[in-house]
N, C-alpha and C. Protein backbone atom coordinates (compact mmCIF):
# COMPACT_ATOMS: atom_id res chain seq x y z
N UNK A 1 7.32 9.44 -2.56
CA UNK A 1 6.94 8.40 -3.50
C UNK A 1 5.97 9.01 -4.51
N UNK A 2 6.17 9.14 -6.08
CA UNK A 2 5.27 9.73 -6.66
C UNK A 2 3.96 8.98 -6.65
N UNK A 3 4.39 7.92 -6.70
CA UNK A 3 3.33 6.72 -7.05
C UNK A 3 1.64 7.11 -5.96
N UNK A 4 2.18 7.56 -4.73
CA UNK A 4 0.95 8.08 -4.18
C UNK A 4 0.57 9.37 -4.09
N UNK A 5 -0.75 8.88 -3.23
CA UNK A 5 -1.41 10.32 -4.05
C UNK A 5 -2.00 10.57 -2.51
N UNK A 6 -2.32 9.77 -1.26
CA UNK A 6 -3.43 9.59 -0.75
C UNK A 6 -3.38 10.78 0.16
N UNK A 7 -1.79 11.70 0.76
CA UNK A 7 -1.49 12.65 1.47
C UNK A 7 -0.92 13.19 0.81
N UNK A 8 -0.88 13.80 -0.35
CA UNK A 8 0.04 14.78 -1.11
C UNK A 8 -1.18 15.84 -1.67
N UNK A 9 -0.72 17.26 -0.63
CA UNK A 9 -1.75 18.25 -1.18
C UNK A 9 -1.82 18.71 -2.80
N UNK A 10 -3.32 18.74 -2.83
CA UNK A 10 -3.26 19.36 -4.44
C UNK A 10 -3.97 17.78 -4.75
N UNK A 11 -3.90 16.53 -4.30
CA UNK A 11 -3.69 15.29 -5.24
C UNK A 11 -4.79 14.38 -4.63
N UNK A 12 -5.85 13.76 -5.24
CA UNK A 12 -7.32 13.14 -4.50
C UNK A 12 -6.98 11.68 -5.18
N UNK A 13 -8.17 10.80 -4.63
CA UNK A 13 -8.57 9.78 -5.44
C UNK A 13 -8.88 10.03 -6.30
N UNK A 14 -9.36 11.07 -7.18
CA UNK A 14 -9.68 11.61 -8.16
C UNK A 14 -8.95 11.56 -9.44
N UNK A 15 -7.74 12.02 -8.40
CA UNK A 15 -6.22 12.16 -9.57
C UNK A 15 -5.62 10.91 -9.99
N UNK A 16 -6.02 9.99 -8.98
CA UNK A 16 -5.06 8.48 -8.70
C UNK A 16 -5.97 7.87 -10.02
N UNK A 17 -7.30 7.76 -9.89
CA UNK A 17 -8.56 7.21 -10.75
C UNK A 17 -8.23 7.65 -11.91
N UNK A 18 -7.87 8.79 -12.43
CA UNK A 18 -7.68 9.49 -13.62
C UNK A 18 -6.30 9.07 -14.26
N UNK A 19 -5.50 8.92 -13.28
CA UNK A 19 -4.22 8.15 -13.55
C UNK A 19 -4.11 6.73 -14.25
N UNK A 20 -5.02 5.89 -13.33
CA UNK A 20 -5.38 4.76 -13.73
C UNK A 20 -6.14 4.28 -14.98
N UNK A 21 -6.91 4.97 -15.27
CA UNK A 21 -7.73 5.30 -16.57
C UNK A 21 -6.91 5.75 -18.01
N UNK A 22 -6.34 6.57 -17.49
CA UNK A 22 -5.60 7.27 -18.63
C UNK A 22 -4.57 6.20 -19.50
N UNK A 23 -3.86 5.31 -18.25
CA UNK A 23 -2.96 4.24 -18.55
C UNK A 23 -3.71 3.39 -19.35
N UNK A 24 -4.98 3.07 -18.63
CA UNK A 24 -5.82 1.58 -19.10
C UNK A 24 -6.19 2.36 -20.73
N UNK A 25 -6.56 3.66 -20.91
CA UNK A 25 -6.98 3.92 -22.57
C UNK A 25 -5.54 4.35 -23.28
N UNK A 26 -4.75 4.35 -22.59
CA UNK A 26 -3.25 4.20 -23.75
C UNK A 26 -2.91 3.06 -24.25
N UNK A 27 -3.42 1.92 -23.06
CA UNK A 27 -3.31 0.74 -23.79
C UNK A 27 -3.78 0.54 -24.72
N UNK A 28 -5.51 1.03 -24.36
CA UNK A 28 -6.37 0.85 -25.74
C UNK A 28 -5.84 0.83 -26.76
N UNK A 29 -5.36 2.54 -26.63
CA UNK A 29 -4.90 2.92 -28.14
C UNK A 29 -4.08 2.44 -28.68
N UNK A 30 -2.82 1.74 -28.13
CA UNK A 30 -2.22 1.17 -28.56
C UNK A 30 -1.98 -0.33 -28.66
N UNK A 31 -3.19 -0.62 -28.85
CA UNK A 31 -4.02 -2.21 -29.02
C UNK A 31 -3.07 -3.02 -27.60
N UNK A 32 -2.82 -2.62 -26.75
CA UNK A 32 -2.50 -3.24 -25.65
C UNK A 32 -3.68 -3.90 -24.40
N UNK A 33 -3.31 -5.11 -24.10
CA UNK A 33 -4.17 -5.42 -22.90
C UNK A 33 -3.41 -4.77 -21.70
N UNK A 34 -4.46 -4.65 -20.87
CA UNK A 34 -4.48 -4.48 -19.89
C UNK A 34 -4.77 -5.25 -18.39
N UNK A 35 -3.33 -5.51 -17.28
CA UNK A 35 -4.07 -6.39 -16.47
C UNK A 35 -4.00 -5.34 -15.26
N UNK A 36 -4.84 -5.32 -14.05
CA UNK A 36 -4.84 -5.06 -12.89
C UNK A 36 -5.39 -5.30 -11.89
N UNK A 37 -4.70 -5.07 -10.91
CA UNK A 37 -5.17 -5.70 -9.91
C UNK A 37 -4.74 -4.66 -8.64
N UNK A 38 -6.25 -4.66 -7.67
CA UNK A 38 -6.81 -3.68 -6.72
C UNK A 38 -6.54 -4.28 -5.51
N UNK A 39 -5.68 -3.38 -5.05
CA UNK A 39 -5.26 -4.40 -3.33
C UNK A 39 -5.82 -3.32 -2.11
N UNK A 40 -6.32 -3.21 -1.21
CA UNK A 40 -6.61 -2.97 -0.35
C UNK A 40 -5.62 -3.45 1.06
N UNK A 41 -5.18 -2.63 1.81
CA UNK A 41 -4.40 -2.87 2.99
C UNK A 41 -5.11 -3.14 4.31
N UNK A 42 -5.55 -4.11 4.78
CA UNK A 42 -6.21 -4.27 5.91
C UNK A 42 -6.15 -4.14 7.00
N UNK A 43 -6.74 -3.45 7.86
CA UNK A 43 -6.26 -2.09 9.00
C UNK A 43 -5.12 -1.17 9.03
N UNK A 44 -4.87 -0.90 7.68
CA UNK A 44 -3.39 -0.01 7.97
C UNK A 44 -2.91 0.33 8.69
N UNK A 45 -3.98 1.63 9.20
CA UNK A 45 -2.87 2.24 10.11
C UNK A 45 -2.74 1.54 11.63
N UNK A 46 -3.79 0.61 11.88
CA UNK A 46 -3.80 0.01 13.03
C UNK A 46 -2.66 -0.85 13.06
N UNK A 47 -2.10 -1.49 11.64
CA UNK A 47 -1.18 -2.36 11.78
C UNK A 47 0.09 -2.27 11.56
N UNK A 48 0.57 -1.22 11.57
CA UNK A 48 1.68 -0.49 10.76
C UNK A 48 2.75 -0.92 12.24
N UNK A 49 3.83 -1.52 11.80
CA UNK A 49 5.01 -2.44 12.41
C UNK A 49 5.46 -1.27 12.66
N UNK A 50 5.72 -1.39 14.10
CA UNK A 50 6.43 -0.02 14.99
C UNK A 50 8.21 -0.03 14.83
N UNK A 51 8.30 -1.54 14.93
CA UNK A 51 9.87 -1.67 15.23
C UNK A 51 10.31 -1.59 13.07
N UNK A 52 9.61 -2.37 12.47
CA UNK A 52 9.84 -1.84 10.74
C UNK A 52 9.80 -0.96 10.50
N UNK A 53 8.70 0.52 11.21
CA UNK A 53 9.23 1.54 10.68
C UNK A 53 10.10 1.96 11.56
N UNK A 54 10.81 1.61 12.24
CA UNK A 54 12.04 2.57 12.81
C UNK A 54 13.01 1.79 12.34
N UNK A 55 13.36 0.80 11.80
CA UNK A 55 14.33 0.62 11.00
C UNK A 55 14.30 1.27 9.68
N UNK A 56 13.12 1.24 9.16
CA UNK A 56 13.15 1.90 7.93
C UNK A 56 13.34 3.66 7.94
N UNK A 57 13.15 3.73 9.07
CA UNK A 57 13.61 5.45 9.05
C UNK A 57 15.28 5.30 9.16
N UNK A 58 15.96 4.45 9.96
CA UNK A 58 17.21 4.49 9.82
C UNK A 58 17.96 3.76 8.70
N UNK A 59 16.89 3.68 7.62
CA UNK A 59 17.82 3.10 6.36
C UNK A 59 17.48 4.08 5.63
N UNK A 60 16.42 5.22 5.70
CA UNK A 60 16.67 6.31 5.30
C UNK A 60 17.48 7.30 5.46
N UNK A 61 17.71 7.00 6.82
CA UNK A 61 19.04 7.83 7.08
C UNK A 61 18.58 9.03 7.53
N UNK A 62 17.44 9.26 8.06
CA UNK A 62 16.84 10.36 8.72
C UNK A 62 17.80 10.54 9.98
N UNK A 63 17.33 11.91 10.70
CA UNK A 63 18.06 12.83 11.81
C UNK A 63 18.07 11.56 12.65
N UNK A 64 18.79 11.36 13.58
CA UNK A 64 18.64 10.71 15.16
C UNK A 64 16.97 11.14 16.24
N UNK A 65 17.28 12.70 15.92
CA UNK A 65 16.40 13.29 16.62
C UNK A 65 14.48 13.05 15.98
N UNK A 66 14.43 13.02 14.98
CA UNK A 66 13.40 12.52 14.42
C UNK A 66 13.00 11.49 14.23
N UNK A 67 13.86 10.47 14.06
CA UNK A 67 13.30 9.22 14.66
C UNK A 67 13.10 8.85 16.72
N UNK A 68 13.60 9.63 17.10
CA UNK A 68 13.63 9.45 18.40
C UNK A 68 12.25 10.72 18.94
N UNK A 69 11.69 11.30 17.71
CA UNK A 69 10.54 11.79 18.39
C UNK A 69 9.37 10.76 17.89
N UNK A 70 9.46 10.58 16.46
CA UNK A 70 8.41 9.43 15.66
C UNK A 70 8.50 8.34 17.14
N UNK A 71 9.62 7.78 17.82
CA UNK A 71 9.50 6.45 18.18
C UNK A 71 8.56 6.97 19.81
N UNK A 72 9.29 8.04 20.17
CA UNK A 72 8.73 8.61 21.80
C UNK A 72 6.77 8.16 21.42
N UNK A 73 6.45 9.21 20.05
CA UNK A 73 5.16 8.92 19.42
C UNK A 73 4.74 7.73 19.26
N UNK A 74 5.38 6.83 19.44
CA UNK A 74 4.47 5.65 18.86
C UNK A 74 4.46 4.34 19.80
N UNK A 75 5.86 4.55 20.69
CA UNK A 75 6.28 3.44 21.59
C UNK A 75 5.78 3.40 22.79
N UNK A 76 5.83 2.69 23.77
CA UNK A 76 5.24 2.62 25.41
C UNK A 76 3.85 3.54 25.09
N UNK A 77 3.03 2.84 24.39
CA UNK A 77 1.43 2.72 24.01
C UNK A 77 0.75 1.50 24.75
N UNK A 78 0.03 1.43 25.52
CA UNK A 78 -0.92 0.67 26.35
C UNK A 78 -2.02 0.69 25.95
N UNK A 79 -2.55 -0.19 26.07
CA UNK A 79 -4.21 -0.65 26.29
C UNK A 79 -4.67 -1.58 27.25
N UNK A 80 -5.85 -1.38 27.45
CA UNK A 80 -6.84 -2.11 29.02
C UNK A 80 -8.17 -2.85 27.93
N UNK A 81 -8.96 -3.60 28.47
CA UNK A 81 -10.06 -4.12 27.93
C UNK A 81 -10.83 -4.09 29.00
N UNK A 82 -12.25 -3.13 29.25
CA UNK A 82 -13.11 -3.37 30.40
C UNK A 82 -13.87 -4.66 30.30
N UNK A 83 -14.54 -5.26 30.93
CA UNK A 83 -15.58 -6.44 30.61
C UNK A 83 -16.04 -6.44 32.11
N UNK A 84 -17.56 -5.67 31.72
CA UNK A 84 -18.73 -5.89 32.80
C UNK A 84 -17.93 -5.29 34.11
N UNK A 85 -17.43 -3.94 34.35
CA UNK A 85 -16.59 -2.64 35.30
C UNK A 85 -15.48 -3.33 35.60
N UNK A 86 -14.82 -4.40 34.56
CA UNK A 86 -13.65 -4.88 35.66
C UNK A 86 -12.05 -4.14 33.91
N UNK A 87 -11.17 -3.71 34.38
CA UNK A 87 -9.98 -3.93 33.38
C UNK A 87 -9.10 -5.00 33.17
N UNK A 88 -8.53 -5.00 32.08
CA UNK A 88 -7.83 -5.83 32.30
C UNK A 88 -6.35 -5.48 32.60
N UNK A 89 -5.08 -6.71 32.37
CA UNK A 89 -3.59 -5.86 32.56
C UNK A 89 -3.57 -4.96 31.41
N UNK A 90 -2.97 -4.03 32.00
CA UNK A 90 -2.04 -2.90 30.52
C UNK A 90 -1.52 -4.09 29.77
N UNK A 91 -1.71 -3.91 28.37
CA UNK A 91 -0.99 -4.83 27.29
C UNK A 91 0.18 -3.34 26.27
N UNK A 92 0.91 -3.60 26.28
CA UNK A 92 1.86 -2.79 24.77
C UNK A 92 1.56 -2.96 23.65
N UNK A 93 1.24 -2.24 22.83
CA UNK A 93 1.17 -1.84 21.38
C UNK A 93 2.44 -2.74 20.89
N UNK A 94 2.28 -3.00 20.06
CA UNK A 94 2.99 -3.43 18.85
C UNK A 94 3.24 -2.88 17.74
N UNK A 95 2.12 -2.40 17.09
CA UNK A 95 2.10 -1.97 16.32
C UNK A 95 0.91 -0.92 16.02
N UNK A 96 0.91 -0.28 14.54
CA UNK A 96 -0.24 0.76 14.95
C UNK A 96 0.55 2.48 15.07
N UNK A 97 -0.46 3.15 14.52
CA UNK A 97 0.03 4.60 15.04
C UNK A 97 -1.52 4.97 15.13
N UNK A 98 -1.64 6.09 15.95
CA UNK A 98 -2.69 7.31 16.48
C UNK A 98 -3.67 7.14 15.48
N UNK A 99 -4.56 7.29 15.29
CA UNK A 99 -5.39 7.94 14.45
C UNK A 99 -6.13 9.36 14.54
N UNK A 100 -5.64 10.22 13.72
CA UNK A 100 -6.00 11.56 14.18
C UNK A 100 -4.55 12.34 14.64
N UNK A 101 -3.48 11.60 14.64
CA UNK A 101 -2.77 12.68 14.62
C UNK A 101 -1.50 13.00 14.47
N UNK A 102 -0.82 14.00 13.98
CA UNK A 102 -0.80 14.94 13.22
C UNK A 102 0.68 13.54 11.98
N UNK A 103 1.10 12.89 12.87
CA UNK A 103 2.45 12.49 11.73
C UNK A 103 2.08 11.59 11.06
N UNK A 104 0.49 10.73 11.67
CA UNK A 104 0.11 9.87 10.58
C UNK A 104 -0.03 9.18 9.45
N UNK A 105 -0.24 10.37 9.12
CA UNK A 105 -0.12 10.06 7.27
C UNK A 105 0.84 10.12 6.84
N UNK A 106 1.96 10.64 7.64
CA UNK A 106 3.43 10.81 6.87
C UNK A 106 4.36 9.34 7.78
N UNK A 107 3.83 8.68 8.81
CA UNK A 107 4.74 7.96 8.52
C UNK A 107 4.00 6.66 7.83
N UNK A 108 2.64 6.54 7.60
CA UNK A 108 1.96 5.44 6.75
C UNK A 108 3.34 5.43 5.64
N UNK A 109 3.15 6.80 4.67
CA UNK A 109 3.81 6.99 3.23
C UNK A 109 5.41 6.42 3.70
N UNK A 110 5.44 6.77 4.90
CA UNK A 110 7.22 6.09 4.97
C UNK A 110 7.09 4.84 4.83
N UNK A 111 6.39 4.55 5.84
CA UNK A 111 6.34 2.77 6.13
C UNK A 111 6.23 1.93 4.70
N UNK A 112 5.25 2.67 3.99
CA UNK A 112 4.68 2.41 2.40
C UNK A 112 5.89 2.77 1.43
N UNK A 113 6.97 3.38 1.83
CA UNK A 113 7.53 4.10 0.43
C UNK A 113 8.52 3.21 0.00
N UNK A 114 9.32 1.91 0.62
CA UNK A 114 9.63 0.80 -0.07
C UNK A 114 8.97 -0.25 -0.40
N UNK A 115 7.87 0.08 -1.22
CA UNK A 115 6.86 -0.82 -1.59
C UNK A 115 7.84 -1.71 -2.78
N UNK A 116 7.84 -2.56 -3.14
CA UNK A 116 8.86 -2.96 -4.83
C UNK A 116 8.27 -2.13 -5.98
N UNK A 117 9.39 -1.85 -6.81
CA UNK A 117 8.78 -1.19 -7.98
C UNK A 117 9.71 -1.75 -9.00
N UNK A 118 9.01 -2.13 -10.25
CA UNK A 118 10.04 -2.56 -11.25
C UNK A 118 9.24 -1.88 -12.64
N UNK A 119 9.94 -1.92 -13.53
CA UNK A 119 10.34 -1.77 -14.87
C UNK A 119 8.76 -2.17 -15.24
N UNK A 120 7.83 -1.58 -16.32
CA UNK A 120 6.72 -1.87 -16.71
C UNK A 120 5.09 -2.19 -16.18
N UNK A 121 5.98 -2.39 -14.89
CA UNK A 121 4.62 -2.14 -14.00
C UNK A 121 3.94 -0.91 -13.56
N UNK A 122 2.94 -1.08 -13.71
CA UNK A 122 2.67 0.80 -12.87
C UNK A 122 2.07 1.13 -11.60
N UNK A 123 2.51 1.43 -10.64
CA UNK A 123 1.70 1.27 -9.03
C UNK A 123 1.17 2.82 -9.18
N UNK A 124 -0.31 2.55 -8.46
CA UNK A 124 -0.90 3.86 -8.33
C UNK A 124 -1.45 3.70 -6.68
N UNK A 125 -0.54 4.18 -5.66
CA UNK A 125 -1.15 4.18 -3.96
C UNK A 125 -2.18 5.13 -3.98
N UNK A 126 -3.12 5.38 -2.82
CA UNK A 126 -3.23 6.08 -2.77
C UNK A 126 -4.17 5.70 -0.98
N UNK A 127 -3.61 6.13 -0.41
CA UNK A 127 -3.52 5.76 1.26
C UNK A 127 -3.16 4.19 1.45
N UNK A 128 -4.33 3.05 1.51
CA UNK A 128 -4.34 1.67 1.90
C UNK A 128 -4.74 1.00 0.67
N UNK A 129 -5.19 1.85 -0.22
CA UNK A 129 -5.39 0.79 -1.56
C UNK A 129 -4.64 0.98 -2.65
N UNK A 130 -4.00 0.46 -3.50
CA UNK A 130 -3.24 -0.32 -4.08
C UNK A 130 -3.82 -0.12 -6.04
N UNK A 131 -3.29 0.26 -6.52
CA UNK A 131 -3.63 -0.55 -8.30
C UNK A 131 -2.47 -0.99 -8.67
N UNK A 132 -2.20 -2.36 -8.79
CA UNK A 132 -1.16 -2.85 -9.91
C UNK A 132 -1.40 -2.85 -11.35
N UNK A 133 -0.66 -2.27 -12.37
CA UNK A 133 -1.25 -2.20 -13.62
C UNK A 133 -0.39 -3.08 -14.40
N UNK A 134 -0.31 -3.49 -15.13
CA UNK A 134 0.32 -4.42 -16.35
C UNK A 134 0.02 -4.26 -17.66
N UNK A 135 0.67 -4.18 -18.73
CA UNK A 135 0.24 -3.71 -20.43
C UNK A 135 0.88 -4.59 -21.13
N UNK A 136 0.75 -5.35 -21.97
CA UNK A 136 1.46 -6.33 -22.88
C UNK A 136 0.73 -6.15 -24.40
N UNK A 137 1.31 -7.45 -25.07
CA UNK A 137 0.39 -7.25 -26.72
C UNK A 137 -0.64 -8.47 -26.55
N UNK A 138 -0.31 -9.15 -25.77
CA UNK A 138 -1.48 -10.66 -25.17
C UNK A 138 -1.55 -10.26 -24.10
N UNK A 139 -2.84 -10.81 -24.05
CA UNK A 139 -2.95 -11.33 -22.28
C UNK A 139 -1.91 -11.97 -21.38
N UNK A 140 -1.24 -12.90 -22.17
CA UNK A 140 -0.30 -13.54 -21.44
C UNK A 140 1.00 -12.66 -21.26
N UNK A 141 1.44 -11.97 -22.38
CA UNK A 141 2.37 -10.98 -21.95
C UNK A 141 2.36 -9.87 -20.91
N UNK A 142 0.90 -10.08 -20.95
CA UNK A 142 0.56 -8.69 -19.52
C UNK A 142 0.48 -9.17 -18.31
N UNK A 143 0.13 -10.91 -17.95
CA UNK A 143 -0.65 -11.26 -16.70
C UNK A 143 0.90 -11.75 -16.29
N UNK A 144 1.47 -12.41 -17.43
CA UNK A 144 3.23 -12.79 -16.88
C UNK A 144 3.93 -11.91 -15.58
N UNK A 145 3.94 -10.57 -16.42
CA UNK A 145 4.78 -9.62 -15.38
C UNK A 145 4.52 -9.59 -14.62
N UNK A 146 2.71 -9.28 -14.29
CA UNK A 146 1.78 -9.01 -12.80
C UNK A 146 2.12 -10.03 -12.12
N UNK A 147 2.08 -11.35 -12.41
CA UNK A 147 2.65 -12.82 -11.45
C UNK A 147 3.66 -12.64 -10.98
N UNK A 148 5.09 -12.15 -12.00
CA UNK A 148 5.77 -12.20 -11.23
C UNK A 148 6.52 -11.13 -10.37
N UNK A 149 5.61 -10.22 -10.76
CA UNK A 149 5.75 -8.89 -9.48
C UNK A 149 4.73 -9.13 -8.15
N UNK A 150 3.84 -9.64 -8.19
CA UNK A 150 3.16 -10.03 -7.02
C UNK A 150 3.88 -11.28 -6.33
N UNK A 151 5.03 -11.81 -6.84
CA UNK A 151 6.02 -12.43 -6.44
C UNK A 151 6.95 -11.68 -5.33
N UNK A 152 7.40 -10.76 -5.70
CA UNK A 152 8.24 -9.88 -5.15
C UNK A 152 7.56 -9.26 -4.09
N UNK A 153 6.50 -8.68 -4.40
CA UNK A 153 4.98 -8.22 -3.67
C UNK A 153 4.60 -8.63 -2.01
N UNK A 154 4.58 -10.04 -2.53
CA UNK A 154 4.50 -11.14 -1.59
C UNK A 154 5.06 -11.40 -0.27
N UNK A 155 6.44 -11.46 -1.08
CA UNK A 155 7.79 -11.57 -0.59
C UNK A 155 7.62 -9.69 0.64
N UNK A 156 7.90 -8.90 0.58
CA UNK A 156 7.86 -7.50 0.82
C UNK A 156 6.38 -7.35 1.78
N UNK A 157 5.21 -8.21 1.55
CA UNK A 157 4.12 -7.86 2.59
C UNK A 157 4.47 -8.96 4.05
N UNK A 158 5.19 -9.87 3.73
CA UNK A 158 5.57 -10.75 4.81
C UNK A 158 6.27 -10.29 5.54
N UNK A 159 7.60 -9.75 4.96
CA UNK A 159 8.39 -8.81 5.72
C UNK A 159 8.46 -7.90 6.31
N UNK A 160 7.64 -6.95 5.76
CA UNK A 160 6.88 -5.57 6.54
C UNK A 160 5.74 -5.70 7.73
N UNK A 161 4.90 -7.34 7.59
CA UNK A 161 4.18 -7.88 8.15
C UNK A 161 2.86 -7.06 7.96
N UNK A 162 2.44 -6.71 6.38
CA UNK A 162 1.68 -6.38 5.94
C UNK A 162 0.35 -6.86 5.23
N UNK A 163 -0.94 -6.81 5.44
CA UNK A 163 -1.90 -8.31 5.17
C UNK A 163 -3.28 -7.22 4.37
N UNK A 164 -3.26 -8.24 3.70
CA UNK A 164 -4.24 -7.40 2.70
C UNK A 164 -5.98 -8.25 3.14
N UNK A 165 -6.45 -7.06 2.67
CA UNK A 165 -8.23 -7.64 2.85
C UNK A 165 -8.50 -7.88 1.56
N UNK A 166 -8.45 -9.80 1.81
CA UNK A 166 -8.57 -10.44 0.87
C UNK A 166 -10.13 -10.07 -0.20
N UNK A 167 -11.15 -10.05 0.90
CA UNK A 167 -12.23 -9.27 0.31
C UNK A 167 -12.20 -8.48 -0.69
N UNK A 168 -11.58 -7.45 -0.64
CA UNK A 168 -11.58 -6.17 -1.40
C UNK A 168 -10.55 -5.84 -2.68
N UNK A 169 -9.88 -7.37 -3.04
CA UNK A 169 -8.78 -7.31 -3.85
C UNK A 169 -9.46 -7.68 -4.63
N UNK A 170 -9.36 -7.09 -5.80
CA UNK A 170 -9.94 -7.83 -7.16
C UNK A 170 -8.96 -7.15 -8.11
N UNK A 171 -9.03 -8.74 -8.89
CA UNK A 171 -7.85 -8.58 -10.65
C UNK A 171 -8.89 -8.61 -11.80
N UNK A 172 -8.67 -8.04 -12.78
CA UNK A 172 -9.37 -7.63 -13.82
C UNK A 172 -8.38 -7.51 -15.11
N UNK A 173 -8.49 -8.37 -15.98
CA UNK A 173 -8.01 -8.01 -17.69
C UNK A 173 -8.41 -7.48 -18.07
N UNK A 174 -8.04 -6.06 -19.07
CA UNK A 174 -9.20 -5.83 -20.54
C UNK A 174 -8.39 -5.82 -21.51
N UNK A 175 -8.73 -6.63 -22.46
CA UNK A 175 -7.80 -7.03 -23.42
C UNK A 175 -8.39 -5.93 -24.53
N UNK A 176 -7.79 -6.16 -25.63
CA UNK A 176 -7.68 -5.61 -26.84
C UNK A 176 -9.71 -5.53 -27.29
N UNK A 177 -10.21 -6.57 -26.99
CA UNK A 177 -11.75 -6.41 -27.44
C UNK A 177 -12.42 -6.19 -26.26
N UNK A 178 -12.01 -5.20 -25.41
CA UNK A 178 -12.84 -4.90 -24.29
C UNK A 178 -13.67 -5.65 -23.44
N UNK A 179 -13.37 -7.31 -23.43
CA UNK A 179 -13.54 -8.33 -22.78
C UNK A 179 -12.81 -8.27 -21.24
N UNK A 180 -13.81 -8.43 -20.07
CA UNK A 180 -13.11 -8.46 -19.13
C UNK A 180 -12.87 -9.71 -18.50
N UNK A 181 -12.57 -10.18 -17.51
CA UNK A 181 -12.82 -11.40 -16.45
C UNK A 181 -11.89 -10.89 -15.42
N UNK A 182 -12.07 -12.54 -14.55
CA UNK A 182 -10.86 -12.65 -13.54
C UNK A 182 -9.84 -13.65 -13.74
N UNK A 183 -8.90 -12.87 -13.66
CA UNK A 183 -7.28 -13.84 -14.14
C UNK A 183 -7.30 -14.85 -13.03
């Protein structure tokens, strides 16, 4: 997925930020507003749908054998809860991968790499957070598209069973006179 940046050597938040910037002063220049909006993924990797990504590896069409090591990795995962020296029953994972190791980050970017993408929008990933960008000649021509791609958006985080930290999302205009707010 070019769109991220967050495990691709050579490539930082740095690059993603610079990305984002660069877009928001082309608008400038070309008297365009600008809308976006900052999504944050809430517990990613803790929440990452075990049985979605193994379908989604087989709509990639990956080896047999590689999804059958990803799944060995991720499936018949247990947990206990102590409280005051006592455990509780083994419960199964659901969902979730390792933290710390080693395929992590590569199957986040899978799980992540049918994110929706359309025509004029610009997605910049980069691990669990998110920039949606939008450019029009009004405000309204720019915030239109963002609505109705966070439509589609929507639609695609339900399904994946993906939940954002509402906290940490923020939308921002800058229009043509460097006026900001919240849409």
């Amino acid at each position: 997925m070019p769109q991220e940046f967050g495990f691709t050597p050579q490539l930082s938040t740095t690059h993603q930020l610079l990305r984002v910037v660069e877009h928001i002063n082309e608008g400038k220049n070309s008297n365009l507003a600008t809308a976006a909006i900052f999504l944050d993924i809430a517990k990613a990797f803790d929440k990452v749908w075990i049985e979605g990504l193994i379908h989604k590896l087989i709509s990639y069409k990956f080896p047999q054998y590689i999804i059958e090591i990803i799944q060995s990795d991720l499936k018949n995962r247990h947990f206990t809860v102590l409280v005051k020296n006592s455990d509780s029953t083994p419960r199964e994972l659901q969902a979730g991968v390792p933290q710390g190791g080693i395929l992590v980050h590569i199957i986040f970017v899978l799980f992540m790499n049918d994110i929706p993408q359309v025509r004029h929008i610009v997605l910049s990933l980069y691990a669990d957070d998110t920039a949606i960008l939008s450019q029009g000649k009004t405000p309204d021509k720019t915030i239109v598209p963002l609505r109705n791609y966070l439509k589609n958006l929507a639609a695609w985080l339900v399904r994946w069973k993906v939940k954002l930290n509402v906290d940490k999302t923020v939308a921002i205009l800058i229009n043509k006179k460097l006026t900001t707010g919240q849409m």
